[in-house]
Protein backbone atom coordinates (compact mmCIF):
# COMPACT_ATOMS: atom_id res chain seq x y z
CA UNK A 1 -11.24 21.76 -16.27
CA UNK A 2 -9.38 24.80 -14.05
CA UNK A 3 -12.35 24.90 -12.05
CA UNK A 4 -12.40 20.97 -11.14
CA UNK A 5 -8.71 21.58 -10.68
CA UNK A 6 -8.95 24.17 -8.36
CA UNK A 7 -11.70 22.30 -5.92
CA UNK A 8 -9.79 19.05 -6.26
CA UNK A 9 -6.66 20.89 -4.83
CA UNK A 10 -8.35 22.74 -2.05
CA UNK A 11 -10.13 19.31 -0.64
CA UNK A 12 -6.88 17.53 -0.88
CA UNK A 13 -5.41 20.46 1.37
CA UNK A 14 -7.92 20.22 3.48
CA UNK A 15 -8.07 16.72 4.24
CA UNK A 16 -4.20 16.64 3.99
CA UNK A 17 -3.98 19.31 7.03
CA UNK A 18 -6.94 17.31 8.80
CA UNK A 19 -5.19 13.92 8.77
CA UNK A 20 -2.23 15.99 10.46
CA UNK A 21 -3.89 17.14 13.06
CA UNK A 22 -5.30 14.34 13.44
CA UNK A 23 -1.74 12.35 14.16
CA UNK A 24 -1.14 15.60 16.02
CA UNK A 25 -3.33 15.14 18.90
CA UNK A 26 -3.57 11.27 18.45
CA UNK A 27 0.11 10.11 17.98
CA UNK A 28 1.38 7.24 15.80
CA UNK A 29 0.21 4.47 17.44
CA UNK A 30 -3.16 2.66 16.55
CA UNK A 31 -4.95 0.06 15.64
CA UNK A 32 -5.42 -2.73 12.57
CA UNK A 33 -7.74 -4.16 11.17
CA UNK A 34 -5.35 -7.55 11.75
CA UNK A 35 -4.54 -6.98 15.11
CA UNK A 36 -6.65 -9.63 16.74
CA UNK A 37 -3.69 -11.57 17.67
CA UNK A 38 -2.02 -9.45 19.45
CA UNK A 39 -3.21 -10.42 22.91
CA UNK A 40 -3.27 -13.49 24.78
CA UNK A 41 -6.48 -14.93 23.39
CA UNK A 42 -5.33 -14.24 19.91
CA UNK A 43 -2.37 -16.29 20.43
CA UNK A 44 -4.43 -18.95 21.42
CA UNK A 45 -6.80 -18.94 18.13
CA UNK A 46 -3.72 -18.20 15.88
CA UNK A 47 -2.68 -21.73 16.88
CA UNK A 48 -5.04 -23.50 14.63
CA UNK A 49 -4.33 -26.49 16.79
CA UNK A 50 -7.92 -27.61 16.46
CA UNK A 51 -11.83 -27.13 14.86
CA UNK A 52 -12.69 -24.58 17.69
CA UNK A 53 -9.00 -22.47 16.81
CA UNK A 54 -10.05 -22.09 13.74
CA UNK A 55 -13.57 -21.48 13.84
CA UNK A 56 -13.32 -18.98 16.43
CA UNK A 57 -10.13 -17.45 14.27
CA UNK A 58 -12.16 -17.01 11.65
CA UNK A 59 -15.25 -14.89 13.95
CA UNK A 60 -13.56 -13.58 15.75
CA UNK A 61 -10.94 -12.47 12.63
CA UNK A 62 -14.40 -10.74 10.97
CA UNK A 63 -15.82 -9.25 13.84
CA UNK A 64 -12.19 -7.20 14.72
CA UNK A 65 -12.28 -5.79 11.24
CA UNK A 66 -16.16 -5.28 10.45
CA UNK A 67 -17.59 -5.15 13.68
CA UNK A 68 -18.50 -1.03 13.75
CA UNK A 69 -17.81 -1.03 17.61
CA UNK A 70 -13.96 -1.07 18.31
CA UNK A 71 -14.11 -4.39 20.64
CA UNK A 72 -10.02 -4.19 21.52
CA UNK A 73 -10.26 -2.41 24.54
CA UNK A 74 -13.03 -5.10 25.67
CA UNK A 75 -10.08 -7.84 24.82
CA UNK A 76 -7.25 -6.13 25.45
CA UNK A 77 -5.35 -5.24 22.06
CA UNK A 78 -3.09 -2.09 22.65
CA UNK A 79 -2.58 0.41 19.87
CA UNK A 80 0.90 -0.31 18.37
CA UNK A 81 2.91 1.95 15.48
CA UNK A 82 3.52 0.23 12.48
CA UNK A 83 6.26 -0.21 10.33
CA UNK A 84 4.23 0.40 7.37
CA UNK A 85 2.50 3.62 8.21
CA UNK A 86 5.04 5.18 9.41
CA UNK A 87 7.00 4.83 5.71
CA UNK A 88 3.44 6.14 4.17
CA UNK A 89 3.41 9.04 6.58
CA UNK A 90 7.75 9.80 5.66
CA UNK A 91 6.73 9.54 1.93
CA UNK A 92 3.97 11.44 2.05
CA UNK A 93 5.32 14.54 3.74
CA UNK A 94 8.30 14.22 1.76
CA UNK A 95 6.28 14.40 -1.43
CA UNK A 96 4.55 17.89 0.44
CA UNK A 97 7.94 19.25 1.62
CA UNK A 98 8.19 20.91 -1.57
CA UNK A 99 4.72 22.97 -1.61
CA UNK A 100 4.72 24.11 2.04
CA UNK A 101 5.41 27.86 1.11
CA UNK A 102 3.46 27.75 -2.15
CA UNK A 103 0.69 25.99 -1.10
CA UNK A 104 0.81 27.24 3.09
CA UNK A 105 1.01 24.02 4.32
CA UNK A 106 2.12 23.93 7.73
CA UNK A 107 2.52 21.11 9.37
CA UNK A 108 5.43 21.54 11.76
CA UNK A 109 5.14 19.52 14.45
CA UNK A 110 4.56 15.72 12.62
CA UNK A 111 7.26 15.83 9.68
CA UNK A 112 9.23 12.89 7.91
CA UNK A 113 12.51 12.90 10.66
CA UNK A 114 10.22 11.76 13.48
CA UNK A 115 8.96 8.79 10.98
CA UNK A 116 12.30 8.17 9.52
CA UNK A 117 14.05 7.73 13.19
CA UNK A 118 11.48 5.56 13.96
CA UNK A 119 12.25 3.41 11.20
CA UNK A 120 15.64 3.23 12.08
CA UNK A 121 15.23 1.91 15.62
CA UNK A 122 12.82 -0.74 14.42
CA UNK A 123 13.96 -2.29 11.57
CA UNK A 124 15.41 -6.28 11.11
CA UNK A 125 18.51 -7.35 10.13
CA UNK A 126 17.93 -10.78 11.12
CA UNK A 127 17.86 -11.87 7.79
CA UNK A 128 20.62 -10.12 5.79
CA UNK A 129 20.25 -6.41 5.07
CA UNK A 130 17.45 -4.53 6.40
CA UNK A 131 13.49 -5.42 6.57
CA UNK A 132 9.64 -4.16 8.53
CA UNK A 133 7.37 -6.25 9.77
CA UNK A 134 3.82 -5.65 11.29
CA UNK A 135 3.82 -5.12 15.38
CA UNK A 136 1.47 -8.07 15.90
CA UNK A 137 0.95 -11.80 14.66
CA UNK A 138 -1.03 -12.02 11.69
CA UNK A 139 -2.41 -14.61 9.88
CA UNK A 140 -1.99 -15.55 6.43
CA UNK A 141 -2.33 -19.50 5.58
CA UNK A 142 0.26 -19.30 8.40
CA UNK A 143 0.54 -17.31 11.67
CA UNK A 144 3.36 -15.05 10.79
CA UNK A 145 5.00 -13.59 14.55
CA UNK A 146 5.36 -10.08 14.86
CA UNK A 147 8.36 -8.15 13.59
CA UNK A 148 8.89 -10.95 11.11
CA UNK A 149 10.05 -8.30 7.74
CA UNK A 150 8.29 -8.39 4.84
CA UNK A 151 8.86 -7.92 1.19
CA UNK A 152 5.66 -5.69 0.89
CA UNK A 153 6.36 -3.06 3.92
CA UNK A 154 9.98 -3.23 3.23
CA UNK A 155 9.69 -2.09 -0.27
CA UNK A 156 6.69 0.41 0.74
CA UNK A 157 8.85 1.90 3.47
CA UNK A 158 11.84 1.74 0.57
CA UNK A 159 9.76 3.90 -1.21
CA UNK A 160 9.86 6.72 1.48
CA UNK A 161 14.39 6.14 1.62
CA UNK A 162 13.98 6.54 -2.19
CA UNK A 163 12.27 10.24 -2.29
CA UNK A 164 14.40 11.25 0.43
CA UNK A 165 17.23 10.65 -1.41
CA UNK A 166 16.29 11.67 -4.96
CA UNK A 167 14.76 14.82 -3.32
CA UNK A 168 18.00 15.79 -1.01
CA UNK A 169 20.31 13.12 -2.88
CA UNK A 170 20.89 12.18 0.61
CA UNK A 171 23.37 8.70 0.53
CA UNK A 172 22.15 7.31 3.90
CA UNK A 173 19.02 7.02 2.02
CA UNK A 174 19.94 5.23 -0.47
CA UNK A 175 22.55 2.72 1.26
CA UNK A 176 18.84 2.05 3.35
CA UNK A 177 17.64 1.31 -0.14
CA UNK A 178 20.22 -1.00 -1.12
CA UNK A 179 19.73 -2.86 2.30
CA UNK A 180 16.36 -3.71 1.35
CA UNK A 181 17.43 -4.59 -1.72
CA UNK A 182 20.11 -7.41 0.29
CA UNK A 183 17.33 -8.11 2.52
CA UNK A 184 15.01 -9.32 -0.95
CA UNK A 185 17.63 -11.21 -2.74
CA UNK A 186 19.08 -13.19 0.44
CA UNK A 187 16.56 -12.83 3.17
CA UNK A 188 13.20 -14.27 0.89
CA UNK A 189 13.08 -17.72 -0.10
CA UNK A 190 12.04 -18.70 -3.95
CA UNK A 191 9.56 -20.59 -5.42
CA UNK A 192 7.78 -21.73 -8.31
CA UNK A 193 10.23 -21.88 -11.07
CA UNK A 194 9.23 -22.06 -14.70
CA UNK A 195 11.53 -22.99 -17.47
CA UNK A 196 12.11 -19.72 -18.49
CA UNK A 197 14.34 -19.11 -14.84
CA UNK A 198 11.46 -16.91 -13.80
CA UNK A 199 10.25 -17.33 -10.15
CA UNK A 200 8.23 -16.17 -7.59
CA UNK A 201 9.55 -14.22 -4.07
CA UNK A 202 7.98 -15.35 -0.79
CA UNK A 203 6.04 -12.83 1.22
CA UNK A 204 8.42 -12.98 4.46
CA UNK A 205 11.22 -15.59 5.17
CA UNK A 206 9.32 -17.92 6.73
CA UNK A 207 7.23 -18.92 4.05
CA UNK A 208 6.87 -20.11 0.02
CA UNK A 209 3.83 -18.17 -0.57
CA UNK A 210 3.69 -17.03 -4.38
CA UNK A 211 1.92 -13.48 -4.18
CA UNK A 212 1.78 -11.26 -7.23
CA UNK A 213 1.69 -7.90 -5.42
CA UNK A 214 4.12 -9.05 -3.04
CA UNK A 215 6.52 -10.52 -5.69
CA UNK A 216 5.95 -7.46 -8.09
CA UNK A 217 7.03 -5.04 -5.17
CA UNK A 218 10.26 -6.63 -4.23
CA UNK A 219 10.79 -7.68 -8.37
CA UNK A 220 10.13 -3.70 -9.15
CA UNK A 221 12.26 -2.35 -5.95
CA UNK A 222 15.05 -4.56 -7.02
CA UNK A 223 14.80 -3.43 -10.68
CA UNK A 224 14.79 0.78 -9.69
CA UNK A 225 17.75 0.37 -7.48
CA UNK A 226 19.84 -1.80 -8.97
CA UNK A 227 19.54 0.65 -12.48
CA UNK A 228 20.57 3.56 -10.06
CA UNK A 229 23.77 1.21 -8.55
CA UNK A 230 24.48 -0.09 -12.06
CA UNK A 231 23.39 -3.57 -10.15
CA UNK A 232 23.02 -5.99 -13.35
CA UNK A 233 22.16 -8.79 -10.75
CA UNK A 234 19.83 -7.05 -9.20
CA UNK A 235 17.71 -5.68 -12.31
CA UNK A 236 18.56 -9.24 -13.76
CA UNK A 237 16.77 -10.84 -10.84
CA UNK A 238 13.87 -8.42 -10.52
CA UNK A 239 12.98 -8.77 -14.39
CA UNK A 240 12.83 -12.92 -13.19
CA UNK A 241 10.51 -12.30 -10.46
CA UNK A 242 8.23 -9.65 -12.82
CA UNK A 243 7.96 -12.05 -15.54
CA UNK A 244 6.87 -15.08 -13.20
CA UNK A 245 3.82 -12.72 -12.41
CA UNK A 246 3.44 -11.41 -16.08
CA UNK A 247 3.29 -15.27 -17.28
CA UNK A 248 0.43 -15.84 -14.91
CA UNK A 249 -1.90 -13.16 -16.07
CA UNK A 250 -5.16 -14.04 -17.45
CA UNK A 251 -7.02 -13.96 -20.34
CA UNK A 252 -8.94 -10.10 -18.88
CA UNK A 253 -5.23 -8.67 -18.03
CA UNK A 254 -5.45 -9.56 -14.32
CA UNK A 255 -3.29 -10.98 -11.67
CA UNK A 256 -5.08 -13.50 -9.32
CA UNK A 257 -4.16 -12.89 -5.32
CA UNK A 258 -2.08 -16.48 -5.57
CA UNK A 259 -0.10 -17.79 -7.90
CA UNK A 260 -2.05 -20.53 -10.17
CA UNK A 261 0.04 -23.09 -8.36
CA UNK A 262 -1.70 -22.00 -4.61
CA UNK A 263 -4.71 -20.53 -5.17
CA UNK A 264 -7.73 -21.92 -3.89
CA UNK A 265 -10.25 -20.18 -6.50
CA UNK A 266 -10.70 -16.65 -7.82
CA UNK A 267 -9.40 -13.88 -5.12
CA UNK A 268 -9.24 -10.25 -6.31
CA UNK A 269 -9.66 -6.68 -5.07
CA UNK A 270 -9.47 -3.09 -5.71
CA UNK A 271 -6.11 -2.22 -3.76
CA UNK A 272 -4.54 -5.47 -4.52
CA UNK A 273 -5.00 -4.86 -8.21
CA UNK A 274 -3.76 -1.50 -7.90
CA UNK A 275 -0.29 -2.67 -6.14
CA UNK A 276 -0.02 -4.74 -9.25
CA UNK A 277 -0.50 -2.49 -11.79
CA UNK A 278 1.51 0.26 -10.37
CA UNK A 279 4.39 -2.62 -9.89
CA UNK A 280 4.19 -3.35 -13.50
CA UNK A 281 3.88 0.18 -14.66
CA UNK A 282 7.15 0.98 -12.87
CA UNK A 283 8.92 -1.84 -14.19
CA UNK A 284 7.68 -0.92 -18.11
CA UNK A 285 9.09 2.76 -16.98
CA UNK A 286 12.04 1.54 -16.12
CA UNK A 287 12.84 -1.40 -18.37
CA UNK A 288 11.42 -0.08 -21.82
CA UNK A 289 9.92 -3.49 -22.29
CA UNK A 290 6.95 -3.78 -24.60
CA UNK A 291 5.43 -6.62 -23.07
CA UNK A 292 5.46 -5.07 -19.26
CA UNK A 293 3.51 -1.72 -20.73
CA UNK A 294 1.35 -3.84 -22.85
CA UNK A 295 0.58 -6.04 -19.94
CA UNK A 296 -0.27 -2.68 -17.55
CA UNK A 297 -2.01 -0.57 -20.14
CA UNK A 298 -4.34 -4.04 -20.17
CA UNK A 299 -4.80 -4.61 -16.89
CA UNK A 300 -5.25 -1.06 -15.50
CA UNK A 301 -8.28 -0.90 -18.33
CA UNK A 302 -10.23 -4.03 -16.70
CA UNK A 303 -9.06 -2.20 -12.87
CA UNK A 304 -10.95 0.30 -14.12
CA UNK A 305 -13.62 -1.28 -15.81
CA UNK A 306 -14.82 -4.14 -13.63
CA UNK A 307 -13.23 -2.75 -10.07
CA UNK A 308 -15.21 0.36 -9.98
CA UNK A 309 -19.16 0.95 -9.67
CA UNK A 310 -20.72 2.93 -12.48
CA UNK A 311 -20.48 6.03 -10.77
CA UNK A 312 -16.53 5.72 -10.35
CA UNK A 313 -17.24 4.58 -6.69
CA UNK A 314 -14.11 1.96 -5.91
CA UNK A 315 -15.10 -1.59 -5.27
CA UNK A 316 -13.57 -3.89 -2.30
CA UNK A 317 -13.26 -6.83 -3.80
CA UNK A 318 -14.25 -7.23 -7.92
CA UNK A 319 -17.64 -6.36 -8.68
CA UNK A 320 -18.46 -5.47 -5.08
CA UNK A 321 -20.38 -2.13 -4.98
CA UNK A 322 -22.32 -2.06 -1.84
CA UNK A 323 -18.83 -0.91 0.02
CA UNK A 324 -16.94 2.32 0.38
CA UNK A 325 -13.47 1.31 1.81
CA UNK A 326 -10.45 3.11 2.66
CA UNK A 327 -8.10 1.15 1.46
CA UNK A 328 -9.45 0.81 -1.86
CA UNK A 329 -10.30 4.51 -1.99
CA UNK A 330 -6.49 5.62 -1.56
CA UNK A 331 -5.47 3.04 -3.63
CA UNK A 332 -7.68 4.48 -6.49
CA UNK A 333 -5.98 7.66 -6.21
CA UNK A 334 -2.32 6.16 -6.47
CA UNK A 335 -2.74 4.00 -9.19
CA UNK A 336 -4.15 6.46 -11.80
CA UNK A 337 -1.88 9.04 -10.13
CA UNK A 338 1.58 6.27 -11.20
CA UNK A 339 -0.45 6.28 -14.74
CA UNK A 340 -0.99 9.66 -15.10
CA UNK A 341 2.65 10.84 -14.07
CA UNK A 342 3.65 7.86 -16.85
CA UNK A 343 2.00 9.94 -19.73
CA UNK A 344 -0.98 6.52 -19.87
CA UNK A 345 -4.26 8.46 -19.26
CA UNK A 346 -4.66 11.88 -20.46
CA UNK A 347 -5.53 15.26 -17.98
CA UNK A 348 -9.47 14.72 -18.21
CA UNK A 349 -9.61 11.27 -17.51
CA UNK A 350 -7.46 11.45 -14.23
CA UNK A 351 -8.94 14.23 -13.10
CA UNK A 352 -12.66 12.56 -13.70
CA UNK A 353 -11.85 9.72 -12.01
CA UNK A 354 -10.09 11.51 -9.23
CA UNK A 355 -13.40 13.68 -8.72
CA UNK A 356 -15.51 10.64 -8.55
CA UNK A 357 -13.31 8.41 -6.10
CA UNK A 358 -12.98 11.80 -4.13
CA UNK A 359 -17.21 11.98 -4.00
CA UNK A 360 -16.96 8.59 -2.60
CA UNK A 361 -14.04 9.52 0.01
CA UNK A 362 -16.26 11.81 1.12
CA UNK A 363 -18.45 9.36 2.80
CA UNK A 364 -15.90 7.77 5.32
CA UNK A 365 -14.89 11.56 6.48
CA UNK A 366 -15.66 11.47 9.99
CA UNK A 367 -16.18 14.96 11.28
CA UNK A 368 -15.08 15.81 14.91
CA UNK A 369 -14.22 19.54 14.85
CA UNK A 370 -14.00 21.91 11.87
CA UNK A 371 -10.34 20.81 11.55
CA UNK A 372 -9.93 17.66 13.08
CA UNK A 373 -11.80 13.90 12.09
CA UNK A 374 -10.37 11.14 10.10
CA UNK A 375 -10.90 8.01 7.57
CA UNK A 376 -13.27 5.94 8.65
CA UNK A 377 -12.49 2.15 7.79
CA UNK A 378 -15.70 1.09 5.52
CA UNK A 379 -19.46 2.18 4.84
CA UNK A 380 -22.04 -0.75 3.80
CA UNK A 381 -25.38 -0.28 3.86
CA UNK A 382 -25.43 2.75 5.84
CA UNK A 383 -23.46 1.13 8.50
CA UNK A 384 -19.78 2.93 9.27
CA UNK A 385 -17.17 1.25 10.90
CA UNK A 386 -15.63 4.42 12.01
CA UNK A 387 -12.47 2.64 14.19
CA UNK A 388 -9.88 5.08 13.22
CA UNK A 389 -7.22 2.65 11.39
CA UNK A 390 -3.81 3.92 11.45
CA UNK A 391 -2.09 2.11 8.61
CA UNK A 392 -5.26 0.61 6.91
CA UNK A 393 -6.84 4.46 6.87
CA UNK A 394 -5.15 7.15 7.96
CA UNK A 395 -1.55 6.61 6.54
CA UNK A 396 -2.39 5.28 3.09
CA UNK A 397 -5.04 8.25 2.29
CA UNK A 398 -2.53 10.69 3.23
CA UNK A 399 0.03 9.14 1.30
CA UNK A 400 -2.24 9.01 -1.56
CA UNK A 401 -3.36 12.78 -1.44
CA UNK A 402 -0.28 13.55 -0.85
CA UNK A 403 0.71 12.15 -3.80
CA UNK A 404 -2.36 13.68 -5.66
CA UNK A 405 -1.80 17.22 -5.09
CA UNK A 406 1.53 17.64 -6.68
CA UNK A 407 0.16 15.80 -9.49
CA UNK A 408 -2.86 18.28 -9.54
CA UNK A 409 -0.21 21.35 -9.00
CA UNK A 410 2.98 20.47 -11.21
CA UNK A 411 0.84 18.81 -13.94
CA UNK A 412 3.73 16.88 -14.59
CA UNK A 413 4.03 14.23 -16.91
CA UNK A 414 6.65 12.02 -18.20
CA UNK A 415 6.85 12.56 -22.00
C-alpha cells in the first residue's frame, strides 16, 4: 500500500505543478463548454423565440461542447474568467499552502490573493448579501444573463472564504461567508413545499427551478456557517432545504437532476451525483443525523456501483462507459476524498479507486512540453476534444488533486 501511496503522490505533484504552469503562461481567462451565447449570434438562438431558435440552440449548443475543433474564434466567443474557477483555483492552493516546504511545491507566481481579489471586484450584491455568476448567458430551461449569482458558484466559491478562514482564522473571510449565506436565504426564491415545511432553493433569483445539487449546496453552506455563527435560523433553514432533497430520493439511494415535480424523465450523471453526495455527507457531519448518513452511505454505494465502468473508469452520465470526461474524473476524486476524510471508506478502498480514476485521468493529459499541457475536455471513441476548458477542466482537477494529496500525505481521518 506505501508503494501505491508513494506513486499516487508524486503524479498528483506532477500534474498539480503542470496545471500551474499551465495558468502561468495562459492566464485565467478561457473558455466553457456553455459559452455559446456569449456573442451576438448566441443571443439570437438563446431567444427561443421560434422552431429555428431552438433547433439551431440545440446544434449549435452540442457542437460548442463536443465538437473536437474549438469553433469560438470562427464565431467570435472571447475567453472570459469565471467566477467559479477562480474559487476552485483559491481553494485549491489554499489546501497546498500548507505542503509547499514539505512537499517543494513552488508555485509563486499564481497563488490564492490574485484569485481572491478577483472575487472581490466581481461579485453581486444585487440581491442581498453577496453572490457569482457565470461571465456569459447560459441556458437552462431559461436563458439565464450573465453575472446573474448563483446558489451553486456562490457556495463553491464559499468554500474557498471558508479554508481561508479556518486556515488563517481570517474574519474578512468569514463575514464573505456569512454574505453568501444572506445572499441564499433572501436573494433565492422557494419552491415546492411539502407538509413537513421542507422546500426546495431555486438555482439563481430569477427562477423556481428545484435542483438537488443546487439546493443541497446552498441547504449544506447554510447549515456549516450558521453552526460556526450560532445561526439557529440558518441551520434551521438549511436542514428544510436538505430534507426536501432527502424526501425525494429513490428507491437505489439516488437523487434525480429535477425535483419529481419538474423533471421530464430520468437525468443523472457522475459529477452531479457526486455534488449530492458530498452535500449530504457534510450535512450528516455536521448535523449527527442518522437519516442524512444513512441516506449518503446509500447513495455513494450505487455512485459507485452503477456510475463507474468495471475497471473504476468514471462514467458521464449513468451507465455511460464509452467516455472519459473531466468533469466527472475530478469529481471522482472529491467525492471519495469528502468520504474518506469522514472515516466512510477505509485506506485501501480510497486509494484503489483513486489509482483507477487516476489511470483513466491519464488519458485526457495533453502533453505540450515536459512540464507544461493540460485536461483535455472528453475522450470517446478515440476522439479528444482537447479545447483547454478553464472551469469545466483545468480548475476543478486541480482543485480535486489538490484536495487529494493532503489526503494521501496527512492520512487524516475524522474518527
Amino acid at each position: 500500500m506505501q508503494v501505491l501511496e508513494d506513486q499516487l503522490k508524486t503524479l498528483s505533484k506532477e500534474y498539480l505543478i503542470k496545471i500551474n504552469n499551465w495558468v502561468t503562461n495562459n492566464g485565467w481567462a478561457g473558455w466553457d463548454p456553455y459559452d455559446i451565447y456569449n456573442n451576438k449570434f448566441g443571443l439570437w438562438v438563446g431567444r427561443r423565440e421560434n422552431i429555428f431558435q431552438k433547433a439551431s440552440g440545440v446544434i449549435i449548443s452540442q457542437l460548442n461542447q463536443r465538437f473536437p475543433v474549438n469553433l469560438r474564434n470562427l464565431i467570435n466567443i472571447k475567453p472570459s474568467i469565471n467566477p467559479k474557477a477562480m474559487g476552485l483555483f483559491a481553494a485549491g492552493y489554499l489546501q497546498l499552502d500548507s505542503l509547499k516546504k514539505t512537499e517543494n511545491l513552488i508555485m509563486d507566481k499564481f497563488k490564492y490573493d490574485s484569485c481572491f481579489r478577483w472575487l472581490e471586484a466581481n461579485k453581486v450584491e444585487k440581491y442581498g448579501g453577496c453572490g457569482w455568476g457565470y461571465p456569459f448567458d447560459w441556458m437552462s430551461r431559461v436563458l439565464i444573463p450573465k453575472n446573474t449569482p448563483t446558489v451553486v458558484n456562490s457556495a463553491i466559491i464559499g468554500d474557498a472564504y471558508w479554508l481561508k478562514y479556518k486556515l488563517f482564522n481570517d474574519v474578512q473571510a468569514f463575514s464573505q461567508c456569512e454574505n453568501i449565506c444572506q445572499f441564499i436565504v433572501k436573494g433565492l426564491n422557494r419552491s415546492g413545499f411539502k407538509d413537513d415545511g421542507s422546500f426546495s432553493f431555486s438555482y439563481t433569483p430569477l427562477d423556481n427551478f428545484q435542483v438537488h445539487n443546487a439546493n443541497l449546496f446552498g441547504a449544506e453552506f447554510l447549515i456549516r456557517i450558521g453552526k460556526e455563527k450560532g445561526h439557529d435560523d440558518w441551520i434551521n433553514t438549511g436542514i428544510l432545504a436538505a430534507t426536501y432533497s432527502l424526501s425525494e430520493i429513490r428507491e437505489d439511494g439516488t437523487l434525480n437532476y429535477w425535483s419529481n415535480e419538474q423533471s421530464k424523465g430520468t437525468q443523472q450523471d457522475t459529477y452531479h451525483s457526486g455534488f449530492e453526495i458530498r452535500a449530504l455527507n457534510s450535512i450528516s457531519d455536521l448535523t449527527k443525523d442518522k437519516k442524512f448518513r444513512l441516506a449518503t452511505n446509500r447513495y455513494f454505494n450505487t455512485w459507485m456501483t452503477d456510475f463507474f465502468s468495471k475497471s473504476g473508469q468514471p462514467c458521464f452520465t449513468r451507465g455511460q462507459t464509452d467516455v472519459i470526461e473531466v468533469h466527472s474524473c475530478a469529481e471522482a476524486i472529491l467525492c471519495a476524498t469528502a468520504l474518506y476524510r469522514s472515516g466512510i471508506i477505509s485506506k485501501k478502498l480510497y486509494l484503489d479507486h483513486i489509482k483507477k480514476v487516476m489511470s483513466a485521468i491519464n488519458k485526457l493529459w495533453v502533453k505540450i512540453e515536459p512540464q507544461k499541457g493540460y485536461f483535455a475536455s472528453e475522450v470517446k471513441n478515440r476522439t479528444i476534444i482537447k479545447i483547454p476548458y478553464i472551469r469545466w477542466g483545468q480548475a476543478w482537477m486541480f482543485n480535486a488533486i489538490a484536495n487529494l494529496l493532503p489526503a494521501i500525505i496527512e492520512n487524516k481521518v475524522k474518527k
